[in-house]
Protein backbone atom coordinates (compact mmCIF):
# COMPACT_ATOMS: atom_id res chain seq x y z
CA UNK A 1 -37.04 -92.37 157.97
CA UNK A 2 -38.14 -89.13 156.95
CA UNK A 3 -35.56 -86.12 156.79
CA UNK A 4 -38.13 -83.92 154.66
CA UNK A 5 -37.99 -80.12 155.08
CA UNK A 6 -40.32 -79.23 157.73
CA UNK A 7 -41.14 -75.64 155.85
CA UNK A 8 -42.40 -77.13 152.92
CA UNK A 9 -45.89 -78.27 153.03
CA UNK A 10 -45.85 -81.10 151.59
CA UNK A 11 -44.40 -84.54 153.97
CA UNK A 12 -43.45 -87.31 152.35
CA UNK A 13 -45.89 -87.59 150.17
CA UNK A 14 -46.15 -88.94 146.17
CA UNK A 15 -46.22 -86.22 144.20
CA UNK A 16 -47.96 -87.66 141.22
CA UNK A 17 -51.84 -88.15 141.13
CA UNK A 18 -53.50 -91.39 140.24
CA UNK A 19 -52.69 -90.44 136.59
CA UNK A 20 -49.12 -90.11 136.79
CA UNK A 21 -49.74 -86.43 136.08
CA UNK A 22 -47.17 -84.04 138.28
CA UNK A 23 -49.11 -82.02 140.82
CA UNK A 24 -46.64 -79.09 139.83
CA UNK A 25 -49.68 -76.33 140.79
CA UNK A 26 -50.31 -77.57 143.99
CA UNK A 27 -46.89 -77.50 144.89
CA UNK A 28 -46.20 -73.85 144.22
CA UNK A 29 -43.61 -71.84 145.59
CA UNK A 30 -43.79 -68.34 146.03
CA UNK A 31 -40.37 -67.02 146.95
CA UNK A 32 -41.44 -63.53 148.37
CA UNK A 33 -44.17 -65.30 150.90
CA UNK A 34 -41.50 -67.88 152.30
CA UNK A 35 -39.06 -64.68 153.51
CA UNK A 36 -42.47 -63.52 155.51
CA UNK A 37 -43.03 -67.02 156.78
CA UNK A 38 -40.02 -66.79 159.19
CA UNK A 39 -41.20 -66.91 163.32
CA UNK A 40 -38.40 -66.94 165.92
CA UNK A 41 -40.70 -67.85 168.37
CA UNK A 42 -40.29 -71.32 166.37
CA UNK A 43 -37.07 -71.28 164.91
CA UNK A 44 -34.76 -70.27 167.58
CA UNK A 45 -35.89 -72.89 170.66
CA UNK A 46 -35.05 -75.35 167.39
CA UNK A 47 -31.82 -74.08 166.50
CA UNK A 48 -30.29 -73.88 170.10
CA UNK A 49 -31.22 -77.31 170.31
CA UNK A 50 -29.47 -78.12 166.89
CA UNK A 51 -27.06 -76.51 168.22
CA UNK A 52 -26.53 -78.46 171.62
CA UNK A 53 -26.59 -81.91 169.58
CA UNK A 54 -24.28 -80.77 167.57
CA UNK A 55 -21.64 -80.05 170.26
CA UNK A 56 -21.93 -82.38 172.53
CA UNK A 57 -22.29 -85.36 169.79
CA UNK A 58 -19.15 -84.13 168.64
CA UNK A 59 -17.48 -83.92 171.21
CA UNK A 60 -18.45 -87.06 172.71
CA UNK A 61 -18.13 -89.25 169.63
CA UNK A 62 -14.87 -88.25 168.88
CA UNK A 63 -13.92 -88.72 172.48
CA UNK A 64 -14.90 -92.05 172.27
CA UNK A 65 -12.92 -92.66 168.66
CA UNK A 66 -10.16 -90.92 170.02
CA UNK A 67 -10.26 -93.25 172.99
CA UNK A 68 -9.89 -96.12 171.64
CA UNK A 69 -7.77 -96.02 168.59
CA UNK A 70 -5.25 -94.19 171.11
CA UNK A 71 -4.97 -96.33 174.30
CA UNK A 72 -4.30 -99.59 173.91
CA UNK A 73 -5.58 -101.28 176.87
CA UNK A 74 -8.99 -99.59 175.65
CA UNK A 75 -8.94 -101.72 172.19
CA UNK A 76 -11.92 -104.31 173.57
CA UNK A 77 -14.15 -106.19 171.85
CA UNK A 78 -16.79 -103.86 173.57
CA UNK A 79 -15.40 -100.68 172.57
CA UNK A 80 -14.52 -101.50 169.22
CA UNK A 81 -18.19 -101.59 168.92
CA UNK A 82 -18.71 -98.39 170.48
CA UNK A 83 -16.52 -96.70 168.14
CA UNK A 84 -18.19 -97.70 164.95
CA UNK A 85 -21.27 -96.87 167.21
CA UNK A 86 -19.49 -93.58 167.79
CA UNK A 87 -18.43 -93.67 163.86
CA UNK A 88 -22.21 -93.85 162.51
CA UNK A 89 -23.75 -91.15 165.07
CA UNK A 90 -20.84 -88.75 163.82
CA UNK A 91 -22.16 -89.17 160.88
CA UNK A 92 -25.14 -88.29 162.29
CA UNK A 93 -24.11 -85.24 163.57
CA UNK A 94 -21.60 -83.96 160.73
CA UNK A 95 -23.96 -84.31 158.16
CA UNK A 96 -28.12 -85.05 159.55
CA UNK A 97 -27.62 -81.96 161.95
CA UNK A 98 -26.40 -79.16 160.08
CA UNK A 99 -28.66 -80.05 156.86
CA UNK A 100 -31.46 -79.84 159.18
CA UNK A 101 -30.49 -76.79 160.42
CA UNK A 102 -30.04 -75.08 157.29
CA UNK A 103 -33.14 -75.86 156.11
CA UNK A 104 -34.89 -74.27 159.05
CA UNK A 105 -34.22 -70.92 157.08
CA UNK A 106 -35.12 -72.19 153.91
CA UNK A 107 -38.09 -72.78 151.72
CA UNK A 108 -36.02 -74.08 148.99
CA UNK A 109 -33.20 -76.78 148.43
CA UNK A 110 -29.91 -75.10 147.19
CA UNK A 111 -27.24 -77.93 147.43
CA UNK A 112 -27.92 -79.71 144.11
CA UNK A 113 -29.78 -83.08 142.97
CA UNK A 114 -26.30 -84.96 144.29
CA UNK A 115 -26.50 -83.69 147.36
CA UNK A 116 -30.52 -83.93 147.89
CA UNK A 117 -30.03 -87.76 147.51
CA UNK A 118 -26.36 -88.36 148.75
CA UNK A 119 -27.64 -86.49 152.04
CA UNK A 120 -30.57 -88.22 152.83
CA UNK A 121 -28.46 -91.52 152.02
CA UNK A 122 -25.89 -91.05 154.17
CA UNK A 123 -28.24 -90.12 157.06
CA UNK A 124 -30.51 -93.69 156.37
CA UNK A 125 -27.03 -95.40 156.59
CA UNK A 126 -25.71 -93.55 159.58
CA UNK A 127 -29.15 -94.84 161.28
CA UNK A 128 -29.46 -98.37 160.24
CA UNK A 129 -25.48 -98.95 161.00
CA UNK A 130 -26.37 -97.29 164.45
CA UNK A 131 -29.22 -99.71 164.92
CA UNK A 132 -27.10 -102.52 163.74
CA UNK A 133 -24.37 -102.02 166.26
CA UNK A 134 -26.17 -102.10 169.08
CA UNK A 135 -27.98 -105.17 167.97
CA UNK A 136 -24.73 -106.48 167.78
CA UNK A 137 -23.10 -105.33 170.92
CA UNK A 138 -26.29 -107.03 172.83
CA UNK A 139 -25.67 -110.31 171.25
CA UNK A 140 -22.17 -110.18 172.34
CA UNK A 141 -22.79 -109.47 175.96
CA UNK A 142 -25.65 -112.18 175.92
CA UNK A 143 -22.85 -114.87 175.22
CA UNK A 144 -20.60 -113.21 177.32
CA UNK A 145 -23.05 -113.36 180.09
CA UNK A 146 -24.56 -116.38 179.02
CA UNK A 147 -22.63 -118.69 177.53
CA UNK A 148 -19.08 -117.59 178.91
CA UNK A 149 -17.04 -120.35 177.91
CA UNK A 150 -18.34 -120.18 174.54
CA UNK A 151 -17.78 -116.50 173.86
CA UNK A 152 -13.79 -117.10 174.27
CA UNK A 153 -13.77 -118.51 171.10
CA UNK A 154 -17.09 -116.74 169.02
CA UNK A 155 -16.21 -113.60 170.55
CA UNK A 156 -12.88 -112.56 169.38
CA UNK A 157 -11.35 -109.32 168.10
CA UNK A 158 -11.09 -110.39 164.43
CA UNK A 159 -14.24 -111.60 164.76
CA UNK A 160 -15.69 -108.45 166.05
CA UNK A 161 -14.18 -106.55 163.17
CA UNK A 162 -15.28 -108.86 160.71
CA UNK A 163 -19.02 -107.98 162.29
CA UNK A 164 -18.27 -104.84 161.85
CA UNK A 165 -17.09 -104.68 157.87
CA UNK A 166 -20.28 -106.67 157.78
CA UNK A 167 -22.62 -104.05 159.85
CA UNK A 168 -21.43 -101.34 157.59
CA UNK A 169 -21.75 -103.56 154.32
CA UNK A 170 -25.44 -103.68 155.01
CA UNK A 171 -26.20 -100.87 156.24
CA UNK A 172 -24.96 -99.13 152.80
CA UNK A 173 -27.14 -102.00 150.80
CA UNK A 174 -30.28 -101.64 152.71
CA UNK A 175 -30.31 -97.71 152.61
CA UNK A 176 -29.89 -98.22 148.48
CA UNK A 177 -34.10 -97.45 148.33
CA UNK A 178 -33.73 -93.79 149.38
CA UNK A 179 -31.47 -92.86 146.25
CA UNK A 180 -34.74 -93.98 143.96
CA UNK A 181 -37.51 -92.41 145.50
CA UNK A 182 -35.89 -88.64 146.65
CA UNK A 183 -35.88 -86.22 143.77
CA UNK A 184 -34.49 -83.23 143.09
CA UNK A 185 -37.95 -81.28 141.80
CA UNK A 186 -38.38 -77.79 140.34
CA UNK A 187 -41.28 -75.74 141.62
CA UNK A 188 -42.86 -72.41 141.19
CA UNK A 189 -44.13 -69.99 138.66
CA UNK A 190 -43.03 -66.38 139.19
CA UNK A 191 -39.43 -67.69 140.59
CA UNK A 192 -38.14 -71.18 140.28
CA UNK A 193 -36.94 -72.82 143.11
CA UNK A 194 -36.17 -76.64 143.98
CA UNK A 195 -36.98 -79.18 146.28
CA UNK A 196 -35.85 -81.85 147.88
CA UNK A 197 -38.61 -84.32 148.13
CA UNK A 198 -39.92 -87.83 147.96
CA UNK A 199 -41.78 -89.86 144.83
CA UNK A 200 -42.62 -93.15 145.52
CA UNK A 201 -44.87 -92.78 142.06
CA UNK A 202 -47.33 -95.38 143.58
CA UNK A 203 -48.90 -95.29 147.12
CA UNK A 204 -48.08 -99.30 148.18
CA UNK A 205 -44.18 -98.26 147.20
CA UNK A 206 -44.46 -95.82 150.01
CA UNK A 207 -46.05 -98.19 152.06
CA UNK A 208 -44.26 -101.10 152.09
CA UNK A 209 -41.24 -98.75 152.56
CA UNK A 210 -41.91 -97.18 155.48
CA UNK A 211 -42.90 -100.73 157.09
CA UNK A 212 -39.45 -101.98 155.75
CA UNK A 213 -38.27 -99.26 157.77
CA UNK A 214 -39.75 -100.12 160.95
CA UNK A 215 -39.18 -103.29 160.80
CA UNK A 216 -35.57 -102.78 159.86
CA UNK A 217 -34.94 -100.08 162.40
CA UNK A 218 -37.27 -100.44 165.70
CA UNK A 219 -39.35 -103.98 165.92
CA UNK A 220 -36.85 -106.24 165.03
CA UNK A 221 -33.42 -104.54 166.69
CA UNK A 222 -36.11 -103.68 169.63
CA UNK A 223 -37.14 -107.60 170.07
CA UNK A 224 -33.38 -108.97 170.03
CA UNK A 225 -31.92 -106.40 172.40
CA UNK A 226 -35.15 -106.77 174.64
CA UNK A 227 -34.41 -110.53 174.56
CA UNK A 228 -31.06 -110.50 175.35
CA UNK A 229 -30.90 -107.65 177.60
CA UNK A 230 -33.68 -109.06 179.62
CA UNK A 231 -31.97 -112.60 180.42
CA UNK A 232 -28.65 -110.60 181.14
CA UNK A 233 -30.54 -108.81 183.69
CA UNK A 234 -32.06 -111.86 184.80
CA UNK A 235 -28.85 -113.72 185.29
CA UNK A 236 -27.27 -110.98 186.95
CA UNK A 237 -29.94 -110.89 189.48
CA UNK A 238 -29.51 -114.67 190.00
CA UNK A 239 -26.12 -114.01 191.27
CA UNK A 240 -26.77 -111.25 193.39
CA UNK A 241 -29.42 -113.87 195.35
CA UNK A 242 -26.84 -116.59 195.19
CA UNK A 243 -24.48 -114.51 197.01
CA UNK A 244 -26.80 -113.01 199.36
CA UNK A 245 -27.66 -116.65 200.26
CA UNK A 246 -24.29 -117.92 200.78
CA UNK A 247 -23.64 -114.58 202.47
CA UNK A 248 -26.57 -115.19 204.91
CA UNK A 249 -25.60 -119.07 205.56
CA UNK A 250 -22.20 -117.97 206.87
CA UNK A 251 -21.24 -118.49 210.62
CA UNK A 252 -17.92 -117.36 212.19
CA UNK A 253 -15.65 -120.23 212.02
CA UNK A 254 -16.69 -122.39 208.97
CA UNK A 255 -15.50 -122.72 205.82
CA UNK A 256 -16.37 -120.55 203.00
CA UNK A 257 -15.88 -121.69 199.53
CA UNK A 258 -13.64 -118.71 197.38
CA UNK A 259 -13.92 -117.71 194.01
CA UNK A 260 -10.53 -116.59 192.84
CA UNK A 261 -10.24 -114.69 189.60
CA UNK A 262 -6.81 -114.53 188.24
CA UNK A 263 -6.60 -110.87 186.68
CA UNK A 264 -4.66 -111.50 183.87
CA UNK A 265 -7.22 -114.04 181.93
CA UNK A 266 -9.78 -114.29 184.11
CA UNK A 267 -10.06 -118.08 184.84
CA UNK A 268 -10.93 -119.16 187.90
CA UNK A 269 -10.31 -121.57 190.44
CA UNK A 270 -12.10 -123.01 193.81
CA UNK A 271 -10.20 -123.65 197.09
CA UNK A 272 -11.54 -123.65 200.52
CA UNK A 273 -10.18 -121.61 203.47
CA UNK A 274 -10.75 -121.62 207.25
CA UNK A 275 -11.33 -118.06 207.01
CA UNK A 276 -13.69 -116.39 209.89
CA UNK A 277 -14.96 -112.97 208.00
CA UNK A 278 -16.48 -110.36 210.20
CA UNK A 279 -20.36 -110.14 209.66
CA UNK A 280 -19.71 -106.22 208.81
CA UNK A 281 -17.04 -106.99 205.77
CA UNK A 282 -18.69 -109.05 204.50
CA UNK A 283 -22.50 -107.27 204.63
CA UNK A 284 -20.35 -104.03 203.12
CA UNK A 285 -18.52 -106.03 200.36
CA UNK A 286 -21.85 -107.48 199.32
CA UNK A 287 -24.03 -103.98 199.59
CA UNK A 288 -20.77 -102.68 196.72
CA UNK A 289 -21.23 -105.86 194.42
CA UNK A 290 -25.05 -105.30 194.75
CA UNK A 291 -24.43 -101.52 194.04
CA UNK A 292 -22.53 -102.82 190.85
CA UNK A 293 -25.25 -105.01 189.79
CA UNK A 294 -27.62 -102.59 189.86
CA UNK A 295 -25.64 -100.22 187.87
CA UNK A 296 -25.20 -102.57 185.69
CA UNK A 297 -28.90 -103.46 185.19
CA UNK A 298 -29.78 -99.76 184.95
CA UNK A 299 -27.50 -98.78 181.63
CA UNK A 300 -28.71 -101.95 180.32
CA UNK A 301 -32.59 -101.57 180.75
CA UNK A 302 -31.53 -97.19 179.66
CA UNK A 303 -30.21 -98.07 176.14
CA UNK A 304 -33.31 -100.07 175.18
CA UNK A 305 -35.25 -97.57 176.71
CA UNK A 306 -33.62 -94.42 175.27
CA UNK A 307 -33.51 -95.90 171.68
CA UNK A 308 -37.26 -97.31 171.71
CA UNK A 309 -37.94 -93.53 172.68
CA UNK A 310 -35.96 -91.52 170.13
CA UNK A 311 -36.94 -93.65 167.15
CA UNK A 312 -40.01 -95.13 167.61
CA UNK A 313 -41.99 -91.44 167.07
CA UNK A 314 -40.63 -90.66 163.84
CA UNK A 315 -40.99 -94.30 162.35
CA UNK A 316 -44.48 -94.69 163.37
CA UNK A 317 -45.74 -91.18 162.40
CA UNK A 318 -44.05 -92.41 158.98
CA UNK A 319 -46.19 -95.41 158.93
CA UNK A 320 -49.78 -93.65 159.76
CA UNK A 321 -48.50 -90.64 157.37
CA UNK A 322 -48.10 -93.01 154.27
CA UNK A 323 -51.37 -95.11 155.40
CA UNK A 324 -53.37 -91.88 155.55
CA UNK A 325 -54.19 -91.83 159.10
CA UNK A 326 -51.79 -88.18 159.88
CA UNK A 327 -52.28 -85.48 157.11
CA UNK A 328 -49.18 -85.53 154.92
CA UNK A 329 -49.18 -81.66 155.18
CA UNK A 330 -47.27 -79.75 157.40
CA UNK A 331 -49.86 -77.61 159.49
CA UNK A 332 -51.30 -77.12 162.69
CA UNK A 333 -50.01 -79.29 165.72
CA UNK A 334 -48.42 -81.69 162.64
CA UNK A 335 -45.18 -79.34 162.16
CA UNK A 336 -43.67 -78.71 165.75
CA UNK A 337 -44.61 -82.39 166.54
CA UNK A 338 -42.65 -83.82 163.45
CA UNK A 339 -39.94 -81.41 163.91
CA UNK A 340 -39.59 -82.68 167.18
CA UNK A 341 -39.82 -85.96 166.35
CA UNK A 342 -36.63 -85.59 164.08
CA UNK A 343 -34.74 -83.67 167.30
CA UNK A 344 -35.41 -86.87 169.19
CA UNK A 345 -34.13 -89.44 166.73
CA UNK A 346 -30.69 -87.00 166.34
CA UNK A 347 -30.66 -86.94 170.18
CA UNK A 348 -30.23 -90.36 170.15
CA UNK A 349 -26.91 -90.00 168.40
CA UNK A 350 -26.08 -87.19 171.22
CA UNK A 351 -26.69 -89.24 174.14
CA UNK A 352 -24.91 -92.65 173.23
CA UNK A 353 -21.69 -91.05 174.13
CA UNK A 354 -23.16 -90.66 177.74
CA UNK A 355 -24.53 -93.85 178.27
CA UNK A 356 -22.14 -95.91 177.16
CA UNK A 357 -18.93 -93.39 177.69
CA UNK A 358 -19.41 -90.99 180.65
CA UNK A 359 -20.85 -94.27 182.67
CA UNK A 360 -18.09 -96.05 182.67
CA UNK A 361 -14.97 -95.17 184.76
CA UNK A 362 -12.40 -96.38 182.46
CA UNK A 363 -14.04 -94.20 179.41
CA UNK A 364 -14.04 -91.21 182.21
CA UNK A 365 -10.47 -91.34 182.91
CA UNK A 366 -9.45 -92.38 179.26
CA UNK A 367 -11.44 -88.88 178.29
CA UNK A 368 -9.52 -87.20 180.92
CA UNK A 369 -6.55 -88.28 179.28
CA UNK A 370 -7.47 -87.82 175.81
CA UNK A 371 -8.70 -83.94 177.09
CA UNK A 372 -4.89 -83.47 178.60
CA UNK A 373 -3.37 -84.71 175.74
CA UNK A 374 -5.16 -82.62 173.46
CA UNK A 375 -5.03 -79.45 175.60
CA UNK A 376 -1.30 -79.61 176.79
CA UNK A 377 -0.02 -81.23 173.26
CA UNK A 378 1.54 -84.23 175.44
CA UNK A 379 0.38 -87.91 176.19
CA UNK A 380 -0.42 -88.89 179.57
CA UNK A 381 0.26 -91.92 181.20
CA UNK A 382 -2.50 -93.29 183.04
CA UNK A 383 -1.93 -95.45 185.80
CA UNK A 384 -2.39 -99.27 186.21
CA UNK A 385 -5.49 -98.74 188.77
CA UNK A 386 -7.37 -96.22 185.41
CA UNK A 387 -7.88 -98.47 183.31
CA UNK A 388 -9.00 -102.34 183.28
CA UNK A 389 -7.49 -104.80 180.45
CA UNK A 390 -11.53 -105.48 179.80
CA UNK A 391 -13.00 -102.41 180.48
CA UNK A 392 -15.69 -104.26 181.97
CA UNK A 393 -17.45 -105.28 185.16
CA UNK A 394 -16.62 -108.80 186.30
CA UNK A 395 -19.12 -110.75 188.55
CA UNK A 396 -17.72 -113.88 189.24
CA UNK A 397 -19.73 -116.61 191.17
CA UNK A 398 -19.92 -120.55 190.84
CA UNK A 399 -17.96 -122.34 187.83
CA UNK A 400 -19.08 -118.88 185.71
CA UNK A 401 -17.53 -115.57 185.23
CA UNK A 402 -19.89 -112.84 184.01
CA UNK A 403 -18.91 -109.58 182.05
CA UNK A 404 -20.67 -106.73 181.42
């Protein structure tokens, strides 16, 4: 990714000609133009929506961390994920957002050569850990889904946080190429200034980078979470028909064929009643489970969505920037698109809390809680009918339980 400053006019680019010779002239600063170069028509539409992301990704991903290391019955295999989800996109927000901000009223970089490449680290390993956890998270809701007798065994707690000492292992190896190629560069004449830029030195190094990027953070996460999110929705669909089938084949009088789930552990057991359901039950109950599927099926199909839309633009105008095809300057149409390129990819961060929090009635009243506690100084209890053991949706049907 590319966290350049969007006042300077140079993007991304290799500062050295063919020669190795330091284009120091064509990067000049002059100090007394940049404090004329200043329109609020520009800057503050930006900065209240710096500001927004910054709130409400706060707020929400500590809600969620809060949430979960707090209330036990919360501690799920599901939600442990979400919290180093929530973990990497407060990273996100504590240290991509305010950076980003600051530079909005600057032509210059004033934090230091540490800084210029511990910054633009943390902010590639904030992103790829992101990325990596919700790889993850669809994997384990494809065996869940899939292969449920399988997943009691694979899909543990200790083996979830195993995953995710390994999630965050990578993620700090694979952001390792950043520290090499951002420099801390002195510019100007008159007054001497710095910058915080990028040298790959030679063109294909900036190249095969940025396609290491997008690979790493959009085509391949994009293909396994569109794989396994698409034959979740698929099997959750099949059940919905099944049940609408043996809904329709009923008659007054017969026998119907139960599915009881135990709620403790969730096994199940068949037994057959003389039960004679009235035709409206039984159209209501299935309308609700149908309601749930669909629900379901809709957060699913959003998070794919959502990411493919917040960091595909910034990847891709990467790509065509290092290949030439986009000017590497920042002028024109260029600027307000790439700025808002990087609002989108931080908004991504933002909204995760709202997908996979605010949607979900035990998050709700866990946050309700967590709000209480924090504003009256006092835990509250929550009762029995809050909060699930699983903190999932259970759609049982056949010899197969399904959670999502």
């Amino acid at each position: 990714m590319d966290y350049e400053d969007m006042n300077v006019s140079i993007y991304g680019e290799n500062l050295s000609d063919p020669n190795g010779r330091n284009s120091s002239g064509y990067l000049d600063y002059d100090r007394e133009e940049s404090f004329s170069m200043y329109f609020l028509e520009e800057l503050v539409p930006v900065a209240l929506i710096y500001g927004i992301t910054l709130v409400v990704g706060l707020i929400g991903n500590l809600l969620i961390i809060y949430t979960v290391i707090s209330f036990r019955r919360m501690r799920t295999i599901s939600n442990v994920f979400l919290a180093s989800l929530a973990t990497a996109d407060l990273l996100v927000v504590l240290i991509c957002v305010p950076v980003k901000f600051g530079q909005l009223f600057s032509y210059s970089w004033t934090l230091g050569e540490f800084c210029c490449k511990f910054v633009h680290y943390v902010q590639n390993v904030s992103a790829i850990c992101s990325v990596l956890t919700l790889t993850s998270m669809s994997v384990e809701r494809y065996y869940a889904i899939m292969h449920p007798v399988k997943s009691r065994y694979q899909c543990t707690m200790s083996q979830a946080r195993r995953v995710i000492l390994i999630i965050w292992f990578l993620s700090f190896i694979t952001a390792i190429p950043i520290i090499f190629a951002q420099i801390h560069m002195e510019v100007g004449e008159r007054y001497r200034a710095y910058w915080c830029v990028r040298n790959w030195f030679q063109p294909w190094l900036w190249r095969s980078y940025e396609v290491y990027m997008l690979l790493l953070i959009l085509i391949a996460p994009s293909v396994i979470m569109g794989f396994a999110y698409t034959n979740i929705c698929h099997q959750l669909w099949v059940v919905v028909k099944d049940r609408a089938n043996m809904s329709c084949g009923e008659m007054p009088g017969t026998e119907i064929p139960l599915r009881e789930t135990h709620p403790r552990n969730q096994y199940s057991t068949n037994s057959k009643s003389p039960l004679k359901p009235k035709t409206k039950s039984v159209l209501v109950k299935l309308e609700s489970d149908n309601a749930t599927v669909k629900q379901v099926i809709k957060m699913l199909v959003a998070v794919v969505v959502l990411f493919i839309v917040c960091w595909a633009p910034i990847l891709i105008n990467n790509l065509l920037t290092s290949f030439d095809v986009l000017d590497r300057l920042n002028y024109g149409y260029l600027k307000p698109m790439r700025t808002a390129f990087h609002l989108m990819s931080y908004f991504n961060s933002c909204i995760n809390p709202c997908i996979y929090g605010f949607l979900s009635a035990n998050f709700r009243n866990s946050f309700k809680a967590a709000l209480v506690t924090c504003l009256c100084g006092k835990r509250q209890k929550i009762r029995e009918r809050g909060l699930s053991r699983t903190g999932t949706t259970s759609l049982s049907y056949a010899k197969s339980t399904f959670v999502t």
